[in-house]
Structure formats: C-alpha cells, structure tokens
C-alpha atoms as a PDB file:
ATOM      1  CA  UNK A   1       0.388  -3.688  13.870  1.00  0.00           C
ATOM      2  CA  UNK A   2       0.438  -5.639  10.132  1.00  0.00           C
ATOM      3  CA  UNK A   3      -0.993  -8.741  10.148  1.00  0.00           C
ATOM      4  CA  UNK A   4      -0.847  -9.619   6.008  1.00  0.00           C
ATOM      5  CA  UNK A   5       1.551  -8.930   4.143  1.00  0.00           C
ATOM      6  CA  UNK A   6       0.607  -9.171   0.233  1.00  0.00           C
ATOM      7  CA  UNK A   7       3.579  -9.437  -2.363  1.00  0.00           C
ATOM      8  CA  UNK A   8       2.541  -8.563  -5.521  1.00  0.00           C
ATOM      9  CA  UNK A   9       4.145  -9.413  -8.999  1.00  0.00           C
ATOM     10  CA  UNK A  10       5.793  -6.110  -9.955  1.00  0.00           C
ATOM     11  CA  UNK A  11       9.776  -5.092  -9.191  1.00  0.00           C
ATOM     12  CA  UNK A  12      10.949  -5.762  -5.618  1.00  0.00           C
ATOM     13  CA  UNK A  13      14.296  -5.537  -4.337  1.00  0.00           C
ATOM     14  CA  UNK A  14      13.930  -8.987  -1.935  1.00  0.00           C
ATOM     15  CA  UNK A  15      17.860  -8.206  -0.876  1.00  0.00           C
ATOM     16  CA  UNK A  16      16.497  -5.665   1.389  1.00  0.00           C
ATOM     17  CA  UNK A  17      13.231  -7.218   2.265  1.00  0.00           C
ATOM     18  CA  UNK A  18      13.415  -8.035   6.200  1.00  0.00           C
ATOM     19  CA  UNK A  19      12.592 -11.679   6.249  1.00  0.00           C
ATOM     20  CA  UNK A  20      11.625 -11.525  10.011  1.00  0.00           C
ATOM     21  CA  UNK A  21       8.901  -9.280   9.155  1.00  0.00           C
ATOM     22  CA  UNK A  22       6.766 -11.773   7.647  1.00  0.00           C
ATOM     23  CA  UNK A  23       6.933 -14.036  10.974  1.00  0.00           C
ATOM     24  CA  UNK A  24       3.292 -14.163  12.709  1.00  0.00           C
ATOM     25  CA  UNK A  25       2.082 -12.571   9.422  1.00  0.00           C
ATOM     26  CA  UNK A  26      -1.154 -13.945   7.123  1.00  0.00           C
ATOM     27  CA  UNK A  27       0.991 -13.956   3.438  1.00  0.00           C
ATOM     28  CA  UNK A  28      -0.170 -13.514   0.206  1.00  0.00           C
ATOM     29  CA  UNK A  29       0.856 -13.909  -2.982  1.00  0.00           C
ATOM     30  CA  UNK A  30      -1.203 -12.183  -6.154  1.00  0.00           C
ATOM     31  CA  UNK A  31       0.141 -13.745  -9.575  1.00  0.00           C
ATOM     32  CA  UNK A  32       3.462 -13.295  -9.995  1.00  0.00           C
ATOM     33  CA  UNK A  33       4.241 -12.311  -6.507  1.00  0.00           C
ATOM     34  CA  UNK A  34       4.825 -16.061  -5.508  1.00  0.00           C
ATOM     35  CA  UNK A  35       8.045 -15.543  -7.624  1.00  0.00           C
ATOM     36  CA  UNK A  36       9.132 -13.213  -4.859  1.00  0.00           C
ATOM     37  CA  UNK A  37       8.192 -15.225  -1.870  1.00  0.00           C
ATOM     38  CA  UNK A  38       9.684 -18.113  -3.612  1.00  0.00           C
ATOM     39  CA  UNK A  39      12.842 -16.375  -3.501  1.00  0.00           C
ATOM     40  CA  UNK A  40      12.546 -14.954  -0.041  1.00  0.00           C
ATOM     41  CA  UNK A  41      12.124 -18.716   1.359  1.00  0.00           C
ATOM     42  CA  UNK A  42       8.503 -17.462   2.359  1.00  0.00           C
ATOM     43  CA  UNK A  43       5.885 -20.133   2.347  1.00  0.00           C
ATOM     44  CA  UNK A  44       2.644 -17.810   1.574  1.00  0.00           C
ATOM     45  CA  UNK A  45      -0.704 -19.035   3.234  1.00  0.00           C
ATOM     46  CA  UNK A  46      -2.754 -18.136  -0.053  1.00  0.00           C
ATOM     47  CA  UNK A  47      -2.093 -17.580  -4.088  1.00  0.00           C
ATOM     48  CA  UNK A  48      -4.290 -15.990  -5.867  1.00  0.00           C
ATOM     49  CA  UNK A  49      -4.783 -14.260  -9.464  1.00  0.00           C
ATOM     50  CA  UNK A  50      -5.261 -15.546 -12.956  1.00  0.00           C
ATOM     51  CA  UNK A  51      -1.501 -16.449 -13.122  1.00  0.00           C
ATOM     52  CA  UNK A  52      -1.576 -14.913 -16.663  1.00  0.00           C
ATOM     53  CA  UNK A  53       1.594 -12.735 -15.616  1.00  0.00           C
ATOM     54  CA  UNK A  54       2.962 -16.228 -13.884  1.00  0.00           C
ATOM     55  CA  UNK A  55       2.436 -18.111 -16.874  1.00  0.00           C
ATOM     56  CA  UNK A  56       1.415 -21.265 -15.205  1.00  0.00           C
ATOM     57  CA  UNK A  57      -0.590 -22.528 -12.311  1.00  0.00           C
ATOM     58  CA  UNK A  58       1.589 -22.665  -8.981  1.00  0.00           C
ATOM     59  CA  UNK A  59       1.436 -26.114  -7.600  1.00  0.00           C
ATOM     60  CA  UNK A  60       2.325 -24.710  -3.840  1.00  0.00           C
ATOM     61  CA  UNK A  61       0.490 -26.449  -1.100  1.00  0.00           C
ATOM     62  CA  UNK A  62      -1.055 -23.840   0.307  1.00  0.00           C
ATOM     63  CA  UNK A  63      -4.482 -22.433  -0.885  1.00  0.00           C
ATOM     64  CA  UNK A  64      -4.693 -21.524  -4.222  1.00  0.00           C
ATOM     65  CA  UNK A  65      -7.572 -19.425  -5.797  1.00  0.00           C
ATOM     66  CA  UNK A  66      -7.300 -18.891  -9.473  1.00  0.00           C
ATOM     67  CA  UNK A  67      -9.885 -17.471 -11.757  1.00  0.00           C
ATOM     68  CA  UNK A  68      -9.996 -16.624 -15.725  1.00  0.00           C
ATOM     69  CA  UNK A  69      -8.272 -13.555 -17.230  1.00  0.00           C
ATOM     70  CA  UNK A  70     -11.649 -11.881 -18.394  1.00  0.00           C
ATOM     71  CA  UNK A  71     -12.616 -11.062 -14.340  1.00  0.00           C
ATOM     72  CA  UNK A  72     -13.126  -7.072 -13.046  1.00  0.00           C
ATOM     73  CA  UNK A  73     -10.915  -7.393  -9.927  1.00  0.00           C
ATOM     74  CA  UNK A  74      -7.015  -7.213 -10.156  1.00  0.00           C
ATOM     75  CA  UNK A  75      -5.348  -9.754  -9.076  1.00  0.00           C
ATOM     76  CA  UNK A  76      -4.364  -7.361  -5.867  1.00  0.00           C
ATOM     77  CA  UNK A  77      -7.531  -6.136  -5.330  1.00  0.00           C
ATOM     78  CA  UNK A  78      -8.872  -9.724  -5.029  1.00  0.00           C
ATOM     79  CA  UNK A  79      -5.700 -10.113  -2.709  1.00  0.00           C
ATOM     80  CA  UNK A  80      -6.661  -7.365  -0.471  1.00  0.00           C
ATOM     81  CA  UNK A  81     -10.709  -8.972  -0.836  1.00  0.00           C
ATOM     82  CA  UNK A  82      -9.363 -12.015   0.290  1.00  0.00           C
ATOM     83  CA  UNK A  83      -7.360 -10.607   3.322  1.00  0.00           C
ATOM     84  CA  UNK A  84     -10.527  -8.415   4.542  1.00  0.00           C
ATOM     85  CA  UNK A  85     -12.573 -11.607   3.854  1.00  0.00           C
ATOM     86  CA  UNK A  86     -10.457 -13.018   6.314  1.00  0.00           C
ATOM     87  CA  UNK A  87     -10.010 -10.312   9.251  1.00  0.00           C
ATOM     88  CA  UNK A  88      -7.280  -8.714   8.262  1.00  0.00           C
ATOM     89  CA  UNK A  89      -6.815  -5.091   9.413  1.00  0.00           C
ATOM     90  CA  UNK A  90      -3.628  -3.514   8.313  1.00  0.00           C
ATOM     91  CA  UNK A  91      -1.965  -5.265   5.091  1.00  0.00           C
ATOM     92  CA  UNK A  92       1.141  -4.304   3.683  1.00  0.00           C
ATOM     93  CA  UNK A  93       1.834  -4.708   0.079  1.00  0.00           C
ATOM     94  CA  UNK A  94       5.287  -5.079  -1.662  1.00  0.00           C
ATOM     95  CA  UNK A  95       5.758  -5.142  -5.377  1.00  0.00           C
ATOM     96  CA  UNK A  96       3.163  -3.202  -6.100  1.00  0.00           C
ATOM     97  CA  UNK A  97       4.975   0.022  -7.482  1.00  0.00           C
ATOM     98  CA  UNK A  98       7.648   1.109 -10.098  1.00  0.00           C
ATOM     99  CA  UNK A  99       5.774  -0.800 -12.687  1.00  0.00           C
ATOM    100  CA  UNK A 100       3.291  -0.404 -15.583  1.00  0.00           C
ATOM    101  CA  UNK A 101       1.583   3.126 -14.649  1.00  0.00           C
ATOM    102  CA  UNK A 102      -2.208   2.060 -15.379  1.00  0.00           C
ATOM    103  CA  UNK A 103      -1.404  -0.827 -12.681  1.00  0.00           C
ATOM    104  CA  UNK A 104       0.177   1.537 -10.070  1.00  0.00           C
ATOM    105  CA  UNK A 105      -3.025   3.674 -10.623  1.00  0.00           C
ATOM    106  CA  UNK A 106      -5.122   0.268 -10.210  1.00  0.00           C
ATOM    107  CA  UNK A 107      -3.063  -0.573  -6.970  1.00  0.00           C
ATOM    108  CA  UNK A 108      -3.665   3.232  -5.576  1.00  0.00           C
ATOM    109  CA  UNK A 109      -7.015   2.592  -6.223  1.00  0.00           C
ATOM    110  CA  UNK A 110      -7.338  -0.584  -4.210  1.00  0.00           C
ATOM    111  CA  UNK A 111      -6.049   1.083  -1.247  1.00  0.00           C
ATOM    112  CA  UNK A 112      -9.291   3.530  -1.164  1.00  0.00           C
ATOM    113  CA  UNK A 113     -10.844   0.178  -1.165  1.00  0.00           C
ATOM    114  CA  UNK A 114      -9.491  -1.154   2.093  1.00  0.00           C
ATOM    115  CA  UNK A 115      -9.928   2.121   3.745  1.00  0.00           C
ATOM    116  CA  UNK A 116     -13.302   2.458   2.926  1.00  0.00           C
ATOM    117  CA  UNK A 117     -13.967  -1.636   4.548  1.00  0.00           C
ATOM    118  CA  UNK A 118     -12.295  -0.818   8.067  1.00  0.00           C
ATOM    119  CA  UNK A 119      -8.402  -1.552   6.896  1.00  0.00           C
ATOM    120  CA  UNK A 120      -5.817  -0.002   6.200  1.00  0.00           C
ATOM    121  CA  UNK A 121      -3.232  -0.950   3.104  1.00  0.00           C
ATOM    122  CA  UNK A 122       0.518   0.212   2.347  1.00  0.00           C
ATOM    123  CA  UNK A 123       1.964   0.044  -1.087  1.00  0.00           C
ATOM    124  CA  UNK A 124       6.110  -0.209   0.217  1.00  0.00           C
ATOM    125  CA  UNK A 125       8.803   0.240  -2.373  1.00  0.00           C
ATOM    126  CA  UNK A 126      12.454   0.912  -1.910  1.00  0.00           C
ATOM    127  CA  UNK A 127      11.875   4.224  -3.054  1.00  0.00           C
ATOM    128  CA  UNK A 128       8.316   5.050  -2.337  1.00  0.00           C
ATOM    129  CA  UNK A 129       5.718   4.273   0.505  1.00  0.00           C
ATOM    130  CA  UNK A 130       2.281   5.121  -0.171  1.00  0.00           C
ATOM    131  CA  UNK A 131      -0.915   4.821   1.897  1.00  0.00           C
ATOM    132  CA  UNK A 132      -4.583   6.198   1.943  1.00  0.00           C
ATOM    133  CA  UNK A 133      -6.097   7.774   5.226  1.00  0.00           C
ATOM    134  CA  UNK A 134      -9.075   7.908   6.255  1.00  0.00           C
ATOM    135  CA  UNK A 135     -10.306  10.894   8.802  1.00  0.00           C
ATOM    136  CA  UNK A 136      -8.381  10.778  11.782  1.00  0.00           C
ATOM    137  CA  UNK A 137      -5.358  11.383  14.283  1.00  0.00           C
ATOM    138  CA  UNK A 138      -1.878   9.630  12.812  1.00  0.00           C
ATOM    139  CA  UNK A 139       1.732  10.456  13.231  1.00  0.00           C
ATOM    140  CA  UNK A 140       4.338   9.704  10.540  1.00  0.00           C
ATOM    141  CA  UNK A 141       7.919   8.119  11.106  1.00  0.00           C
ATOM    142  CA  UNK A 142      10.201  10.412   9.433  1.00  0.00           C
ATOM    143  CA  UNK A 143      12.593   8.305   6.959  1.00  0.00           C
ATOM    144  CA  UNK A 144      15.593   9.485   6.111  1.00  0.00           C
ATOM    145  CA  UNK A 145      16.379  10.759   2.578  1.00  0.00           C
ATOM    146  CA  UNK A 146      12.545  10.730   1.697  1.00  0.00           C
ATOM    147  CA  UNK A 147      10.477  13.287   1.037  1.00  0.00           C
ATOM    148  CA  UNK A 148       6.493  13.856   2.661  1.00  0.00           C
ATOM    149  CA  UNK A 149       3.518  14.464   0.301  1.00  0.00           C
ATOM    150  CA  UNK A 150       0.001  14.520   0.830  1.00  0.00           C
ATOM    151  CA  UNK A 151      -2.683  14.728  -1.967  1.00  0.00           C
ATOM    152  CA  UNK A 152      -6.356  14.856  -1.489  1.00  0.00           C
ATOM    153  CA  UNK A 153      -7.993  11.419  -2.982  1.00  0.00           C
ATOM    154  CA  UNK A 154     -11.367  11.900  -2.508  1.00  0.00           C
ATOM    155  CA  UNK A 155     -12.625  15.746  -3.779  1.00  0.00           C
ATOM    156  CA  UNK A 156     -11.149  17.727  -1.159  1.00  0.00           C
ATOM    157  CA  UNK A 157      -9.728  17.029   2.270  1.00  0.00           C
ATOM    158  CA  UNK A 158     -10.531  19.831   4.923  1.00  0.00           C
ATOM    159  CA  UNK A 159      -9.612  20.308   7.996  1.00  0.00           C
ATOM    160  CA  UNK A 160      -6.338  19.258   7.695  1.00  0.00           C
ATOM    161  CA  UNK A 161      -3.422  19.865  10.628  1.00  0.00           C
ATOM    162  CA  UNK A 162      -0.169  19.102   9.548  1.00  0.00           C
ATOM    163  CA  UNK A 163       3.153  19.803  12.057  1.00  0.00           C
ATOM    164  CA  UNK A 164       6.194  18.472  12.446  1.00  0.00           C
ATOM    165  CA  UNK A 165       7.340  19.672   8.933  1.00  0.00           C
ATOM    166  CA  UNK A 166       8.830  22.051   7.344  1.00  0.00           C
ATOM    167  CA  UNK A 167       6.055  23.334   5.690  1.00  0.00           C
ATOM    168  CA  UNK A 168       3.343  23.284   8.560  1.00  0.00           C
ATOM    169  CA  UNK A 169      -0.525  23.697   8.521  1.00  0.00           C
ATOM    170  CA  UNK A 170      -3.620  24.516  10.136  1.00  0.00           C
ATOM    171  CA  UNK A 171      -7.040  23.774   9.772  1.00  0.00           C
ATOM    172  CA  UNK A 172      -6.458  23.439   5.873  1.00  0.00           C
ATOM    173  CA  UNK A 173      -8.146  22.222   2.905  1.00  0.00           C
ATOM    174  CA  UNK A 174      -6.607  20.280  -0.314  1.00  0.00           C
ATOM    175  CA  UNK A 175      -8.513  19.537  -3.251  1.00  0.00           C
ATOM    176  CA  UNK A 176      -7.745  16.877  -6.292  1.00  0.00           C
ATOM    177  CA  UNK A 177      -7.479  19.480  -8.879  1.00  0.00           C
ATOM    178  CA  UNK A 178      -3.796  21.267  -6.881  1.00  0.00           C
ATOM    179  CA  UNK A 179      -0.840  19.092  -6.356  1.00  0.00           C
ATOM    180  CA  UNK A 180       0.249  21.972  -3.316  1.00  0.00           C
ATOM    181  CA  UNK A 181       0.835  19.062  -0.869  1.00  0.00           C
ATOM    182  CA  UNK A 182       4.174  17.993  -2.781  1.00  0.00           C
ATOM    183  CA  UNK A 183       7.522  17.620  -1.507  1.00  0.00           C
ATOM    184  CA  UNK A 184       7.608  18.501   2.445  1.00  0.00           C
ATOM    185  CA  UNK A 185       9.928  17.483   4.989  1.00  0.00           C
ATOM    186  CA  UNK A 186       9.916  15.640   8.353  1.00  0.00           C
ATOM    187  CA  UNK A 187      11.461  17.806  10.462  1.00  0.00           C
ATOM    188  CA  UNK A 188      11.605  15.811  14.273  1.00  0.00           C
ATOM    189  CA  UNK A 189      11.135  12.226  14.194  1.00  0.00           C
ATOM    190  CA  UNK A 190       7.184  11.988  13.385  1.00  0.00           C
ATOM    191  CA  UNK A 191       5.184  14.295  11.314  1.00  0.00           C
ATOM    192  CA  UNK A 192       1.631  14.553  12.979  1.00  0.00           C
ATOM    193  CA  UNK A 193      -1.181  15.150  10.686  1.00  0.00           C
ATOM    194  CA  UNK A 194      -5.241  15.409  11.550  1.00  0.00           C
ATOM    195  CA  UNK A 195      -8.034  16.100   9.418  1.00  0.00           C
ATOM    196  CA  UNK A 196     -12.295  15.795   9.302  1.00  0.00           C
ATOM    197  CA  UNK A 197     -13.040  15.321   5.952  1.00  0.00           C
ATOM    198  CA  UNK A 198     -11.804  13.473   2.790  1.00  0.00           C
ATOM    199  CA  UNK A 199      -9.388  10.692   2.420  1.00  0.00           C
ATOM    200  CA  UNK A 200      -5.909  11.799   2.355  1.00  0.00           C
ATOM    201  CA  UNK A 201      -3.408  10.016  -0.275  1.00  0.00           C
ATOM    202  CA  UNK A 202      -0.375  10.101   1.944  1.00  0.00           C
ATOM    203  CA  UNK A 203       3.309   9.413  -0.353  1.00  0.00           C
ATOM    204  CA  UNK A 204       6.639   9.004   0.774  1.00  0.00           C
ATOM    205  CA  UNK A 205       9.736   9.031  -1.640  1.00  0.00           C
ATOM    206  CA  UNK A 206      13.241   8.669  -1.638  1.00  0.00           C
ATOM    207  CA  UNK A 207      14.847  12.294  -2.685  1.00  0.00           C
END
C-alpha cells in the first residue's frame, strides 16, 4: 500500500490524476512539482529542491527544505531521502518521466536507490509506469493498451519466472548488455514474475 506520493517537476497530465489517491498519503513536492500540487488543490506535507527549475522560493506553510544548486543529490533523489528518512515504504512518483532524457536516467537511477534501503519507488506517467525490483515473488496488474518489459538493472538477473504472458519463462537469466525482455503482453489479469538474483527494471507503456 503507498504511503508518499512524490510529484516531481516534469510533464503531468493532473486532468487524470485521481485526487482521492493522495488522501492518507505523506506528499511531496521536489522543485517544480509544487506547481502540480498547486493545481491539483493538494496541500503537500514537504518541498524540497533548489527551486532553480521553480524560479523562486515557495512560501507554502508546510516544511520547506531548500539547498544551493551546486549539491550531488537531485532534487528527487533528496525527495525519495527525505521520504525513507521518514518511514516511508512504497512512494509513488508522478512527473518524473517524458522529460529531459539525462533526468529520466537520473530518476531511474533513484529508484535502485530506494530498493536497495528497504522501499520500493514507482515512476507513473500517462503513458509509462516504471519500477525497480528487488529479488522476490510479485504479480503485475495487467493494464490495458500497455505493453510489459523487463530489463536487467543490475549485471544480470537469473533465475527469473515469468507467466501470465504471452511470451512466458522459466528459470531464466537477462543481462544489461540484451534488451530481449522488450515488448510482452499480459495475457490474464496479473503477470506473475519470480527471480533470485539481480534487480529487475520492470516498464510498462502505453502501445
């Protein structure tokens, strides 16, 4: 179950955000990202960033942490810091895709980094949903009109069991260097996929 949801300052389509989904939920807001909880209504329960993207320092009265421009953490990563910082276990993160590409690889990135401190992060587009595994047991809501692909973030990912697809598997192994993971299909209404080794990049987009 979420419990922080992190809006981020690239494109998001807040028409088809589901306001209710935020209710009961630790928000916040990295940068330019309190432009889209702003218009959402949402009240976020902590700002952070350099508010270089912003332009200016949000006067919200909520917490605000702001630090200087020259800093090695992105203003999500320090976002998804602060959330772990503060016992949060499974964040979801809007408007953090369909942006500059060095950023989306930065955001990708921070993922790996929750995973590897006991959470677990979604980057949620309306045409992509993205999400790093660690090893484990999870099933997969199939989504209508999107596609299922897995990529191998860490070296290689063995052990892999993937069914409810169209392209199945057993006891595999996917390395970083072979994009073969692109492009399945949900085939029921969950895709179940296992695996002992690795840490699995898991991507869902709209066909």
């Amino acid at each position: 179950m979420c419990d922080c949801i992190i809006f981020a300052g690239a494109e998001l389509n807040v028409s088809n955000f589901d306001v209710g989904s935020v209710n009961d939920k630790f928000v916040i807001c990295a940068d330019k990202g309190v432009l889209h909880a702003h218009e959402l209504g949402i009240e976020p329960d902590l700002i952070v960033g350099d508010f270089d993207s912003l332009g200016y320092k949000p006067d919200n009265e909520c917490e605000i942490i702001s630090f200087k421009p020259e800093k090695d953490d992105t203003d999500l990563m320090i976002a998804i810091k602060e959330a772990i910082k503060r016992g949060k276990k499974q964040i979801m993160i809007y408007g953090a895709l369909g942006g500059r590409l060095d950023h989306t690889i930065g955001n990708i990135q921070a993922l790996a980094y929750a995973v590897e401190n006991c959470a677990s992060a979604s980057l949620i587009s309306d045409s992509d949903i993205a999400a790093i595994y660690a090893p484990g047991e999870y099933e997969i809501s199939n989504k209508q009109g999107f596609s299922l692909s897995l990529f191998s973030y860490s070296e290689n990912v063995c052990g892999i069991n993937l069914s409810g697809v169209k392209y199945p598997l057993e006891n595999g192994c996917i390395t970083n260097s072979f994009p073969i993971g692109v492009s399945n299909e949900i085939t029921g209404e969950t895709a179940k996929i296992s695996f002992e080794k690795g840490l699995l990049l898991v991507v869902m987009s709209r066909l």
